[in-house]
C-alpha atoms as a PDB file:
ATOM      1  CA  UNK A   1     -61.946  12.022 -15.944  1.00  0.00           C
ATOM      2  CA  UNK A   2     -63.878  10.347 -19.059  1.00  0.00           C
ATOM      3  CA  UNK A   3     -62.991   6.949 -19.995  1.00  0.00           C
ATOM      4  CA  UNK A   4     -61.846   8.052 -23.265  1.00  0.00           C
ATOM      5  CA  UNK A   5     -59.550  10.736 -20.846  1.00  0.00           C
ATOM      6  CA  UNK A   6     -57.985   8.268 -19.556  1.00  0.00           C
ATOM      7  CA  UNK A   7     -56.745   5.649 -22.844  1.00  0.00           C
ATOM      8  CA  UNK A   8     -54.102   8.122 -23.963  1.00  0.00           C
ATOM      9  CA  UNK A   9     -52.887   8.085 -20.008  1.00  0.00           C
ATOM     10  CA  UNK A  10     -52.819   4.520 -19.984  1.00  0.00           C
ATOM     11  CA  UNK A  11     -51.581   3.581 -23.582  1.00  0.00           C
ATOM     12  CA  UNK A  12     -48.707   6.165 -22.671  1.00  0.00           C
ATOM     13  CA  UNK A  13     -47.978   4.342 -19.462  1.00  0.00           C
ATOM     14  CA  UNK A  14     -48.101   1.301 -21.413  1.00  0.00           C
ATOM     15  CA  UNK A  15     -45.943   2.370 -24.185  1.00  0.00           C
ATOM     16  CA  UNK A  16     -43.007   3.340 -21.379  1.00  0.00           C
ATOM     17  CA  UNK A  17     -43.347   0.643 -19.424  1.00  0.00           C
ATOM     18  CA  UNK A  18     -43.076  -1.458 -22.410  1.00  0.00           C
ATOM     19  CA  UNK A  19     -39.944   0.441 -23.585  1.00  0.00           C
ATOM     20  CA  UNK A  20     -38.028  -0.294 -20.083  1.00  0.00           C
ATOM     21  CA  UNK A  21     -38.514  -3.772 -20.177  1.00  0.00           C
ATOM     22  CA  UNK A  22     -37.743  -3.913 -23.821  1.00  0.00           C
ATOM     23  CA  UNK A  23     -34.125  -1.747 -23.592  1.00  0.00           C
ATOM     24  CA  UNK A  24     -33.209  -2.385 -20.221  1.00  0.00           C
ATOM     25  CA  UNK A  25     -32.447  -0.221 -17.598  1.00  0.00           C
ATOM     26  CA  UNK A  26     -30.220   3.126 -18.134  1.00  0.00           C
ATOM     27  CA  UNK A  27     -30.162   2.601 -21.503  1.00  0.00           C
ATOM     28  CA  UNK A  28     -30.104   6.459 -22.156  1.00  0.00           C
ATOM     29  CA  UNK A  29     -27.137   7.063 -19.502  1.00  0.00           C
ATOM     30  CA  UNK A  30     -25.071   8.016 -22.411  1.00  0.00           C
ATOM     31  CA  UNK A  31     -27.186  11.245 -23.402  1.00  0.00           C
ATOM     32  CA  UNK A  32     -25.233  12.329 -20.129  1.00  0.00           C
ATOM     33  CA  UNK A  33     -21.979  10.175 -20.332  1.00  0.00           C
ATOM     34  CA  UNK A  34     -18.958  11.014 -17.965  1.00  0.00           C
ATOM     35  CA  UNK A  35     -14.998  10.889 -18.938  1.00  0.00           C
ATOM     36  CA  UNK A  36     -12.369   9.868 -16.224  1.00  0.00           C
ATOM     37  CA  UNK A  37     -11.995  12.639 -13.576  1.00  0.00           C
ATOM     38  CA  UNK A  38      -9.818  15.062 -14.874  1.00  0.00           C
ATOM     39  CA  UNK A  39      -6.106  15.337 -12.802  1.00  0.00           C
ATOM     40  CA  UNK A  40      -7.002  18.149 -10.371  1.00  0.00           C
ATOM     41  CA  UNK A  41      -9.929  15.728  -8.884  1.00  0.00           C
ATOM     42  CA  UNK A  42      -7.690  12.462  -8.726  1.00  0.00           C
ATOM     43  CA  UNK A  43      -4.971  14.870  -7.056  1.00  0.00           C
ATOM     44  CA  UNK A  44      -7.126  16.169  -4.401  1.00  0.00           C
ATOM     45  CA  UNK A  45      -8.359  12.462  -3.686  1.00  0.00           C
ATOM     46  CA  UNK A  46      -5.271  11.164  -3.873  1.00  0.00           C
ATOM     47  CA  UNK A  47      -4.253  13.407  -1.235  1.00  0.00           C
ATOM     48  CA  UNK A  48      -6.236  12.129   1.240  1.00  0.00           C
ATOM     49  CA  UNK A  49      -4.875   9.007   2.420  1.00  0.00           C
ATOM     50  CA  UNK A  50      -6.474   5.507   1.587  1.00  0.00           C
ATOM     51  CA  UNK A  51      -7.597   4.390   4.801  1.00  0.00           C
ATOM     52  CA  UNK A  52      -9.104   7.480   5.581  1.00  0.00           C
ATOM     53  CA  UNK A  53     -11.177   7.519   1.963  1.00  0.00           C
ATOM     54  CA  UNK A  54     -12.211   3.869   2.775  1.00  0.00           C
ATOM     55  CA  UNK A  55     -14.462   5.016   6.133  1.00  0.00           C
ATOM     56  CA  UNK A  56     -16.329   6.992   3.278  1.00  0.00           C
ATOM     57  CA  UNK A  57     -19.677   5.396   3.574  1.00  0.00           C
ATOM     58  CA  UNK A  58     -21.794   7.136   0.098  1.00  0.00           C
ATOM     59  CA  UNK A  59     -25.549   6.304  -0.154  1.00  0.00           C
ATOM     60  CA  UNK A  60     -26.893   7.373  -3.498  1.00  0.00           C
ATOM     61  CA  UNK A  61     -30.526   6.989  -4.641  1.00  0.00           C
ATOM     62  CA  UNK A  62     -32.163   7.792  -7.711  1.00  0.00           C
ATOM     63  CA  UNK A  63     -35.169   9.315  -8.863  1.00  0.00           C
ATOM     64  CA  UNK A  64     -38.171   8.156 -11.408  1.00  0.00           C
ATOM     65  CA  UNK A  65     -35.932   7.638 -14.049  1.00  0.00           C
ATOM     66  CA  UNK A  66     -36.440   4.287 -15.264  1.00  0.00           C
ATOM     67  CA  UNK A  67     -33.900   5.011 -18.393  1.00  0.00           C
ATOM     68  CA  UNK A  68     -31.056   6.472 -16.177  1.00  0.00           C
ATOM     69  CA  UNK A  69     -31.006   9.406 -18.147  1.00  0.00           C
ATOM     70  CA  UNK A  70     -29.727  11.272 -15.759  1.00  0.00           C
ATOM     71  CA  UNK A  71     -26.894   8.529 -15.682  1.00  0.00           C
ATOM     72  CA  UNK A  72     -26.608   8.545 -11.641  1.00  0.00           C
ATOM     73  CA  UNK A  73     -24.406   4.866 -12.348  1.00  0.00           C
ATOM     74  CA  UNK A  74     -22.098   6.924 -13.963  1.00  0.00           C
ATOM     75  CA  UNK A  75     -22.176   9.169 -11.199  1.00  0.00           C
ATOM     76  CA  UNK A  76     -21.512   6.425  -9.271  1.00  0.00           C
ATOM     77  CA  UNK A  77     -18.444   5.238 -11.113  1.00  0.00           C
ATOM     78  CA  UNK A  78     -16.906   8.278 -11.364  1.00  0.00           C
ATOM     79  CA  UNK A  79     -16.851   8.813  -7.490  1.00  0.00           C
ATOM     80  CA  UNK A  80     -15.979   5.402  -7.089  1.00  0.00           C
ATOM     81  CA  UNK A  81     -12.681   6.599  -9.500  1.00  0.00           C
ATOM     82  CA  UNK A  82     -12.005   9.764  -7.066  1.00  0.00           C
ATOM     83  CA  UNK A  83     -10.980   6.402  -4.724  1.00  0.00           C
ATOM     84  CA  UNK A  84     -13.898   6.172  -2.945  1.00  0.00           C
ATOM     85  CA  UNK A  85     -14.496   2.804  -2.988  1.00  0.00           C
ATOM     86  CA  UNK A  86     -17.713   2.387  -0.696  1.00  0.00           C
ATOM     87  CA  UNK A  87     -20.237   3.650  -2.589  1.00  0.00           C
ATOM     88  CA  UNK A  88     -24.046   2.166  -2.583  1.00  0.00           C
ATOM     89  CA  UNK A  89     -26.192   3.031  -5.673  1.00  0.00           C
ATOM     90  CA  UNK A  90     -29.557   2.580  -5.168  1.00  0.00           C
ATOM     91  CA  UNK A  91     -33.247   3.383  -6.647  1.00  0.00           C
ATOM     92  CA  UNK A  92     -36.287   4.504  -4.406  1.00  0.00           C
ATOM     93  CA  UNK A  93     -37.250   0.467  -3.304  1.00  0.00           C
ATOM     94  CA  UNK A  94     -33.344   0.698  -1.680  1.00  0.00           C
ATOM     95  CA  UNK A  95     -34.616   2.821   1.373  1.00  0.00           C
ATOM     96  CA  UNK A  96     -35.223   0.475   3.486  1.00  0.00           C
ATOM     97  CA  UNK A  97     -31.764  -1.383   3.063  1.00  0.00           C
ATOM     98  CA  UNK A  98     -30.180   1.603   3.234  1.00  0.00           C
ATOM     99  CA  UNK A  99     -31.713   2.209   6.524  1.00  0.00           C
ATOM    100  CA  UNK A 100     -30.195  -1.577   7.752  1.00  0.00           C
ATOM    101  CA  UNK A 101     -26.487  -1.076   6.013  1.00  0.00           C
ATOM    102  CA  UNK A 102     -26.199   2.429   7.809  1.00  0.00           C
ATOM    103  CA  UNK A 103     -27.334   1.514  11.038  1.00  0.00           C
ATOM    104  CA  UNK A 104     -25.117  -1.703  10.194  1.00  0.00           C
ATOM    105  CA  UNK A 105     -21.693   0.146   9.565  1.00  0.00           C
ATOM    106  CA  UNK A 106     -21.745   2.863  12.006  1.00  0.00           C
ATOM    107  CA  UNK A 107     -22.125  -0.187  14.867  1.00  0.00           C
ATOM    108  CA  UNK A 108     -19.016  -1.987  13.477  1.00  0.00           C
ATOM    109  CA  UNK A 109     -16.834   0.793  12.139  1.00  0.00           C
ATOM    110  CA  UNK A 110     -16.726   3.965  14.682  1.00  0.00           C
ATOM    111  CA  UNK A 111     -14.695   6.141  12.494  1.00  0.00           C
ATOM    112  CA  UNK A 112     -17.368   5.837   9.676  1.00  0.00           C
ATOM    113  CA  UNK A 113     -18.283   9.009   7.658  1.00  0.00           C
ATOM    114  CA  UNK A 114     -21.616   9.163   5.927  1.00  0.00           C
ATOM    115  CA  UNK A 115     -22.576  10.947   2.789  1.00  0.00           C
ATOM    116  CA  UNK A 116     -26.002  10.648   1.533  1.00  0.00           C
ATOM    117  CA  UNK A 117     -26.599  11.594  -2.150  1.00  0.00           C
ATOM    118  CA  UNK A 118     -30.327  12.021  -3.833  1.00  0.00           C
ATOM    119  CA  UNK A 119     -31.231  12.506  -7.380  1.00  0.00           C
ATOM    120  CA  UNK A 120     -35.135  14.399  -8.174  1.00  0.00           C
ATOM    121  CA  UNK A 121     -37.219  12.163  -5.584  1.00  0.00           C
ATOM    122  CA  UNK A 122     -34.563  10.374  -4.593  1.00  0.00           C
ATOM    123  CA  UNK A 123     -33.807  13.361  -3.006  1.00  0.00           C
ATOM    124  CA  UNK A 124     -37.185  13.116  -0.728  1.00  0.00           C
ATOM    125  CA  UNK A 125     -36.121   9.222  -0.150  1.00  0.00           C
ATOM    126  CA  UNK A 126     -32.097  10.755   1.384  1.00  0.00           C
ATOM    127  CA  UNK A 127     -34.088  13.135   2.939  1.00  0.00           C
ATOM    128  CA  UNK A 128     -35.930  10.446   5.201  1.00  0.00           C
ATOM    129  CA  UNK A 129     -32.769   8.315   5.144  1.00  0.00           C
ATOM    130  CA  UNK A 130     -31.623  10.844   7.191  1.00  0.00           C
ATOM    131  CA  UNK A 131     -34.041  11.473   9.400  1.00  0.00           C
ATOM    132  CA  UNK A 132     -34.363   7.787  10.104  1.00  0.00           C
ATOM    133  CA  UNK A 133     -31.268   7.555  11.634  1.00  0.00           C
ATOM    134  CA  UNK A 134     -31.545  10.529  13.738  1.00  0.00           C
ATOM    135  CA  UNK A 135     -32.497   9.023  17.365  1.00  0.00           C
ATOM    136  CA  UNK A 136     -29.337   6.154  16.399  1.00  0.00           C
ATOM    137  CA  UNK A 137     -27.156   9.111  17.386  1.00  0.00           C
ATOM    138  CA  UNK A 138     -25.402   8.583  13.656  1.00  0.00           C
ATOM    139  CA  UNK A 139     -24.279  11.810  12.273  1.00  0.00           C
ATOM    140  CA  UNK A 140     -24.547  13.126   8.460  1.00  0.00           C
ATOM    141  CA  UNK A 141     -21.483  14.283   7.049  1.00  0.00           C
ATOM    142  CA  UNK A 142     -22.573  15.558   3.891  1.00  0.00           C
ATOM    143  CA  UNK A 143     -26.185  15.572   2.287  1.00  0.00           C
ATOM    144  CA  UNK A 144     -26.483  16.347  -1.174  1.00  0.00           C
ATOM    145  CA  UNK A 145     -29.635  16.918  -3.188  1.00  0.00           C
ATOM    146  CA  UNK A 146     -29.572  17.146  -7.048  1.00  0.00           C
ATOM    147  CA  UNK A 147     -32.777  18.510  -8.514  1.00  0.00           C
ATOM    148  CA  UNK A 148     -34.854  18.225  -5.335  1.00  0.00           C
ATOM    149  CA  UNK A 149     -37.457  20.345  -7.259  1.00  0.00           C
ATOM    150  CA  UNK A 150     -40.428  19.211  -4.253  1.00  0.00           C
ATOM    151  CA  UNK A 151     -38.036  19.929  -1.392  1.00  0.00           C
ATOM    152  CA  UNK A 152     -39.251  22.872   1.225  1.00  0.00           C
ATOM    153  CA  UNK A 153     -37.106  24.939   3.148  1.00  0.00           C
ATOM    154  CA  UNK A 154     -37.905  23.599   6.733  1.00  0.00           C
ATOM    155  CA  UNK A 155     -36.114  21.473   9.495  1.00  0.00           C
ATOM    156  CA  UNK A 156     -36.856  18.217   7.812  1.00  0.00           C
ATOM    157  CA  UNK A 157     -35.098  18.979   5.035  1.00  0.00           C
ATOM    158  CA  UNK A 158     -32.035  20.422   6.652  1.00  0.00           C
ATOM    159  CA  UNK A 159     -31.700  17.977   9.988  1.00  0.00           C
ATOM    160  CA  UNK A 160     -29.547  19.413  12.797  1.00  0.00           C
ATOM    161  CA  UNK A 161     -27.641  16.351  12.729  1.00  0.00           C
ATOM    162  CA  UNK A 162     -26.524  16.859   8.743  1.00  0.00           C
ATOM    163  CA  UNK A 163     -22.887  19.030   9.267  1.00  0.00           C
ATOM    164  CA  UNK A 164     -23.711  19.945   5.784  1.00  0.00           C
ATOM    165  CA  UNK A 165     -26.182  20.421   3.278  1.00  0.00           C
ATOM    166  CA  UNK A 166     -25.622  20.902  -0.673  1.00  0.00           C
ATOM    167  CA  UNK A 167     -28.941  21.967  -2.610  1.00  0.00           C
ATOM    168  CA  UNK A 168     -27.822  21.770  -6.405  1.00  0.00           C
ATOM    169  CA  UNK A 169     -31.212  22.714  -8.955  1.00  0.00           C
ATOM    170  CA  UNK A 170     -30.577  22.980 -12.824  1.00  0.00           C
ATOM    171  CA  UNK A 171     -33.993  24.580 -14.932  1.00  0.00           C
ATOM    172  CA  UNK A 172     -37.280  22.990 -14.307  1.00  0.00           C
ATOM    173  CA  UNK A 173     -40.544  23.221 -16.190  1.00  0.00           C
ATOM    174  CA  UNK A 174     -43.093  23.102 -13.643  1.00  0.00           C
ATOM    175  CA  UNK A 175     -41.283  22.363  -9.931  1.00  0.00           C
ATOM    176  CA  UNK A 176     -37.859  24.771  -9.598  1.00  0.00           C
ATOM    177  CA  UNK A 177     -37.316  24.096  -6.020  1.00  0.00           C
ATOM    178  CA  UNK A 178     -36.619  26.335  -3.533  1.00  0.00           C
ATOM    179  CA  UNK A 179     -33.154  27.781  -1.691  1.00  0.00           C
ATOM    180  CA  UNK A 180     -32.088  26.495   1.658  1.00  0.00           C
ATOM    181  CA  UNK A 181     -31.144  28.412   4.553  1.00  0.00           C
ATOM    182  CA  UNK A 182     -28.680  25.980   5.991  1.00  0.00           C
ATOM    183  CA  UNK A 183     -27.602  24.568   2.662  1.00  0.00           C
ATOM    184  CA  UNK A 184     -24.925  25.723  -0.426  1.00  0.00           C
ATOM    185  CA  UNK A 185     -27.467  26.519  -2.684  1.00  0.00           C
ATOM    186  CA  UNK A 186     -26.084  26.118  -6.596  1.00  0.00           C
ATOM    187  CA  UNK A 187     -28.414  26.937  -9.538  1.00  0.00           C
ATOM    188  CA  UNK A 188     -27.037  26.068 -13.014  1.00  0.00           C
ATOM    189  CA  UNK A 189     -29.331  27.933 -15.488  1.00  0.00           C
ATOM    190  CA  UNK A 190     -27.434  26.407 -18.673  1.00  0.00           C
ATOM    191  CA  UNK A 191     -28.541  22.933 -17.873  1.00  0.00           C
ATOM    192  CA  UNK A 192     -32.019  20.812 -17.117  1.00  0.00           C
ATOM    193  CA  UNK A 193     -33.657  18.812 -14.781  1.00  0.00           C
ATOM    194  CA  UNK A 194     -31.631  15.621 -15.831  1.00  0.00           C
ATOM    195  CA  UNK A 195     -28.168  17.160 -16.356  1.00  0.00           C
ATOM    196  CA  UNK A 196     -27.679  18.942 -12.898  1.00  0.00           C
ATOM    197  CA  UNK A 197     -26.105  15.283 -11.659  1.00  0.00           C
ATOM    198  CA  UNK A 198     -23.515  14.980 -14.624  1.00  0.00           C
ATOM    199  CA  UNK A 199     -22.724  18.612 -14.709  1.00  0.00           C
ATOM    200  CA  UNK A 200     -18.701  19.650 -14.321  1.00  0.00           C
ATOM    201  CA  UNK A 201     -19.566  21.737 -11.464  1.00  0.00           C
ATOM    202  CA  UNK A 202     -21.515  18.976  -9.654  1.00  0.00           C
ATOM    203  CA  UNK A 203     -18.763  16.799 -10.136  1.00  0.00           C
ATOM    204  CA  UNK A 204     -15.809  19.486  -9.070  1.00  0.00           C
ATOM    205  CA  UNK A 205     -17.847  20.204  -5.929  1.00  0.00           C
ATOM    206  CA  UNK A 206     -18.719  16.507  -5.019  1.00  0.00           C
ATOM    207  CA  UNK A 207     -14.802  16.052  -5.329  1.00  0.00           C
ATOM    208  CA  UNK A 208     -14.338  18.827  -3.193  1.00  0.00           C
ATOM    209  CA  UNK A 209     -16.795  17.992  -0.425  1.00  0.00           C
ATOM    210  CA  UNK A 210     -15.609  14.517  -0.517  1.00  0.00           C
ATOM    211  CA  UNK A 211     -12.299  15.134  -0.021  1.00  0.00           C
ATOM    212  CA  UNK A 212     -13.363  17.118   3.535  1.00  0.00           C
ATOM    213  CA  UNK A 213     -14.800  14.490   4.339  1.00  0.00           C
ATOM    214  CA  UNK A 214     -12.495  12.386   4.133  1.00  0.00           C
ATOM    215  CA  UNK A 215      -9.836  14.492   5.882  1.00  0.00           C
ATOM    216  CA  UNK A 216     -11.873  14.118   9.296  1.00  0.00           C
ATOM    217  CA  UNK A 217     -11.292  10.782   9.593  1.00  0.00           C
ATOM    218  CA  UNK A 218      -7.946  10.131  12.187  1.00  0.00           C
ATOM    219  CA  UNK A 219      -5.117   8.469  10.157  1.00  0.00           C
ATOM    220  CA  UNK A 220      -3.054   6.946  12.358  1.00  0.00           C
ATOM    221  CA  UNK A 221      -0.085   4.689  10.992  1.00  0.00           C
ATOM    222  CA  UNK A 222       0.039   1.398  11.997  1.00  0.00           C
ATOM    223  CA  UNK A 223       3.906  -0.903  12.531  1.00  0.00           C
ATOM    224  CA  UNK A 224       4.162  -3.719  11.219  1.00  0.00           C
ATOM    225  CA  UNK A 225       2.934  -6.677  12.647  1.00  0.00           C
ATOM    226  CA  UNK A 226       4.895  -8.224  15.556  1.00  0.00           C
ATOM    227  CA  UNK A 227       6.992 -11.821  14.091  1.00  0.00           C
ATOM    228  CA  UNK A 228       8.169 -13.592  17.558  1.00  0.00           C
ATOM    229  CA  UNK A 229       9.856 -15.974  15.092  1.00  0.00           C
ATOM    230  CA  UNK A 230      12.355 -12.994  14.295  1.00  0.00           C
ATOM    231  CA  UNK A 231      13.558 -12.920  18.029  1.00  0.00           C
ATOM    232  CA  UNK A 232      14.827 -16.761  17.477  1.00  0.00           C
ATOM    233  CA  UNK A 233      17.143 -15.732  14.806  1.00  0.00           C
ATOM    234  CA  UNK A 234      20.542 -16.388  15.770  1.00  0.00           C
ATOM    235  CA  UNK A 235      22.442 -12.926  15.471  1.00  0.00           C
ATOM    236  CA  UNK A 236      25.544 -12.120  14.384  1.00  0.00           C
ATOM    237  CA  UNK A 237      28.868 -12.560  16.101  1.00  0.00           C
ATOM    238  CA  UNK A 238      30.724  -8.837  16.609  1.00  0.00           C
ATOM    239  CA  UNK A 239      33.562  -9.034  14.091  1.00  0.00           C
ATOM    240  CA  UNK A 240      37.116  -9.037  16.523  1.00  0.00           C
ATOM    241  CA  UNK A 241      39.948  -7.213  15.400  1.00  0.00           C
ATOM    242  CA  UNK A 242      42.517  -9.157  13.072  1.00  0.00           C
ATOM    243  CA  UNK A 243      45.852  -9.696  15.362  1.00  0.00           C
ATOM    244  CA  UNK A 244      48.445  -9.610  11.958  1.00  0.00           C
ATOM    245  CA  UNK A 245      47.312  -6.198  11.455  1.00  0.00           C
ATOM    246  CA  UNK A 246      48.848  -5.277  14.955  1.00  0.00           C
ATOM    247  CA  UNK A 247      52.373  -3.931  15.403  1.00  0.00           C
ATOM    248  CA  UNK A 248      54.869  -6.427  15.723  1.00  0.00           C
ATOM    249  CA  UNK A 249      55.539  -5.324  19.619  1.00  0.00           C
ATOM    250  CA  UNK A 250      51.898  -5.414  20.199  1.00  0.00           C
ATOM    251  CA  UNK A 251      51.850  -9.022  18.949  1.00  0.00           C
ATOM    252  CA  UNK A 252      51.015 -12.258  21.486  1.00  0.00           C
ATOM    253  CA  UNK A 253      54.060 -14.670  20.938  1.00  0.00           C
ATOM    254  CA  UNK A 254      52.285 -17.287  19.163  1.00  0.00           C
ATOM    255  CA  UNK A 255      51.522 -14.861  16.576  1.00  0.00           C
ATOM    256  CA  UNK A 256      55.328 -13.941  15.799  1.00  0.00           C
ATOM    257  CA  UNK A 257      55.324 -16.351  13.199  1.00  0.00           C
ATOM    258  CA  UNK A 258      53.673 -12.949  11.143  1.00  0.00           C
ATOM    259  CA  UNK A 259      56.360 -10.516  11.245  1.00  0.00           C
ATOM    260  CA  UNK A 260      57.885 -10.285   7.738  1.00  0.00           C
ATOM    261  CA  UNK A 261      61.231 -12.086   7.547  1.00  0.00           C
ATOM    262  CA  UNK A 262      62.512 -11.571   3.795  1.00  0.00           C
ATOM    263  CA  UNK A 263      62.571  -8.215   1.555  1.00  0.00           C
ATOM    264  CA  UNK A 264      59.155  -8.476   0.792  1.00  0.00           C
ATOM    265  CA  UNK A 265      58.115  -6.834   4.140  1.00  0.00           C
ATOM    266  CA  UNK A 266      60.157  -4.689   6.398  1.00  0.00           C
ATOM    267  CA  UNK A 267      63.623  -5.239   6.704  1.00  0.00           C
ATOM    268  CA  UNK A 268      65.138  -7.408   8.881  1.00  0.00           C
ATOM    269  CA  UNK A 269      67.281  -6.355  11.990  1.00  0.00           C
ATOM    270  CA  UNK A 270      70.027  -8.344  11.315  1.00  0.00           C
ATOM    271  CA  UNK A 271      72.118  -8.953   7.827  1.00  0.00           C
ATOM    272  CA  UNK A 272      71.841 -12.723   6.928  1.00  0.00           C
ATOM    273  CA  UNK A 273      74.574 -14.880   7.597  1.00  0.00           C
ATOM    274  CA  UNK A 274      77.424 -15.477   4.582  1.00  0.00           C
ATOM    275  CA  UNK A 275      78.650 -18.602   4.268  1.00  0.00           C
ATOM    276  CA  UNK A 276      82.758 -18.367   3.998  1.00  0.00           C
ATOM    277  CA  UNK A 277      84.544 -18.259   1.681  1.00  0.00           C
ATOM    278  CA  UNK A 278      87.844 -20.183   0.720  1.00  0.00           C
ATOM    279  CA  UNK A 279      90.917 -17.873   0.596  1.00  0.00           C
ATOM    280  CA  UNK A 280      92.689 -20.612  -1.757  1.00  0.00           C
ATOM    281  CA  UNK A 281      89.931 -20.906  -3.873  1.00  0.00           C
ATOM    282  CA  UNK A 282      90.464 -19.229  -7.129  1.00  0.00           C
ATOM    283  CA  UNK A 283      88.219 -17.955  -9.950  1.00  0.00           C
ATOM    284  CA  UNK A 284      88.875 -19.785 -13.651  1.00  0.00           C
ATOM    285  CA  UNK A 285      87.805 -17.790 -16.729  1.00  0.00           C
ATOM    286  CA  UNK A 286      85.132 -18.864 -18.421  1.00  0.00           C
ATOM    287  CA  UNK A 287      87.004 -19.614 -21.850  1.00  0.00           C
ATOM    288  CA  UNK A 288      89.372 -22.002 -20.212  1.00  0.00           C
ATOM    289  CA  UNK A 289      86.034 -24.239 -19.294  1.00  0.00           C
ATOM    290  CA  UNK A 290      86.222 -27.581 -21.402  1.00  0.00           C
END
């Protein structure tokens, strides 16, 4: 290549480069924006329960996208939504940590589930993520590549250790990828390179693949804690019969001071005493009182 080939490779290099560090990172996420996960989504997810979700380890890495116009951190959010809170987002320099944090997690949590998620040459990076971690005995739930145009159908790219493999391509320009023989191969034709990640049916069959995921975790419902201090409690006497409410033959004799003794309980056995009264006695109208 001429020196004069080369200035419109470089000035074009330039210009982007320039552009990035002027706008920031992902500042064309919203060509591809995401809603809220429709109800059917949160309902499966909210299905599963939470402790089982939460040993949902999900590695995603992106491509050469500088702009995130693919919009893989809204990707990230929206599975992150679905409930599952564990979710790395990475870009291509993130290998190598990923590597640590996986290795790192499956030695302290034994009931981890790994899900590894790559986006155009991302892809290639999940790809040896995998791999890596082969000969730690750590396996791959789920492996999902979105627009892994430069992936090959060979062992490498579908590891014996992977349980499953989704290969998801959208329409391509030069690369198109290939199909998979131990993968769910998807091909949406109405979409490009940068819209297979955002597109419904990506998102309705991460959901779904999630969600099995999730259900193979062991959910097993802890009691509450043990309080000694509750043992100490003093605990109620057992309530003893009220003797008034006993029939009067059933009564102890202290308690005989109970039984009813006027008209307003039963009646009495004998007829109350008269005093007497005088024969001579004799009754004076009431006019003749003075």
């Amino acid at each position: 290549m001429t020196q004069q080939g080369r200035w419109p490779r470089r000035f074009g290099m330039m210009c982007l480069t320039t552009l990035t560090l002027a706008t920031g990172q992902g500042c064309l996420s919203f060509v591809h924006s995401l809603d809220l996960p429709p109800k059917e989504q949160m309902t499966s997810g909210e299905a599963i329960p939470t402790p089982c979700r939460n040993h949902v380890h999900i590695f995603i890495i992106h491509g050469m996208d500088p702009l995130d116009l693919a919009n893989l951190a809204g990707l990230t959010e929206y599975i992150q939504q679905l409930g599952y809170i564990k979710t790395h987002y990475g870009q291509l320099y993130h290998l190598w940590e990923f590597k640590k944090e996986l290795r790192r997690v499956h030695q302290d949590d034994p009931q981890a589930r790994f899900v590894l998620i790559g986006f155009s040459f991302g892809a290639n990076m999940v790809r040896e993520l995998a791999n890596a971690v082969k000969d730690d005995g750590i396996i791959i739930d789920l492996l999902v590549y979105l627009g892994g145009n430069t992936l090959e159908n060979d062992e490498k790219t579908q590891p014996a250790h992977v349980l499953h493999v989704v290969n998801i391509l959208a329409a391509g320009c030069i690369w198109n990828g290939t199909t998979m023989d131990r993968a769910d191969n998807r091909h949406f034709t109405n979409v490009w390179h940068f819209g297979s990640p955002t597109h419904p049916k990506t998102r309705e069959l991460l959901s779904h693949e999630l969600a099995v995921v999730a259900a193979r975790v062991p959910y097993v419902e802890t009691p509450p804690p043990y309080r000694p201090e509750l043992e100490e409690l003093p605990r109620p006497r057992p309530l003893r019969s009220n003797p008034a409410r006993k029939a009067p033959s059933e009564l102890a004799p202290e308690w005989t001071f109970l039984s009813p003794r006027s008209g307003y309980g039963e009646a009495p056995t004998q007829e109350l005493a008269r005093p007497p009264q005088s024969t001579s006695a004799k009754r004076v109208p009431f006019s003749m009182i003075p």
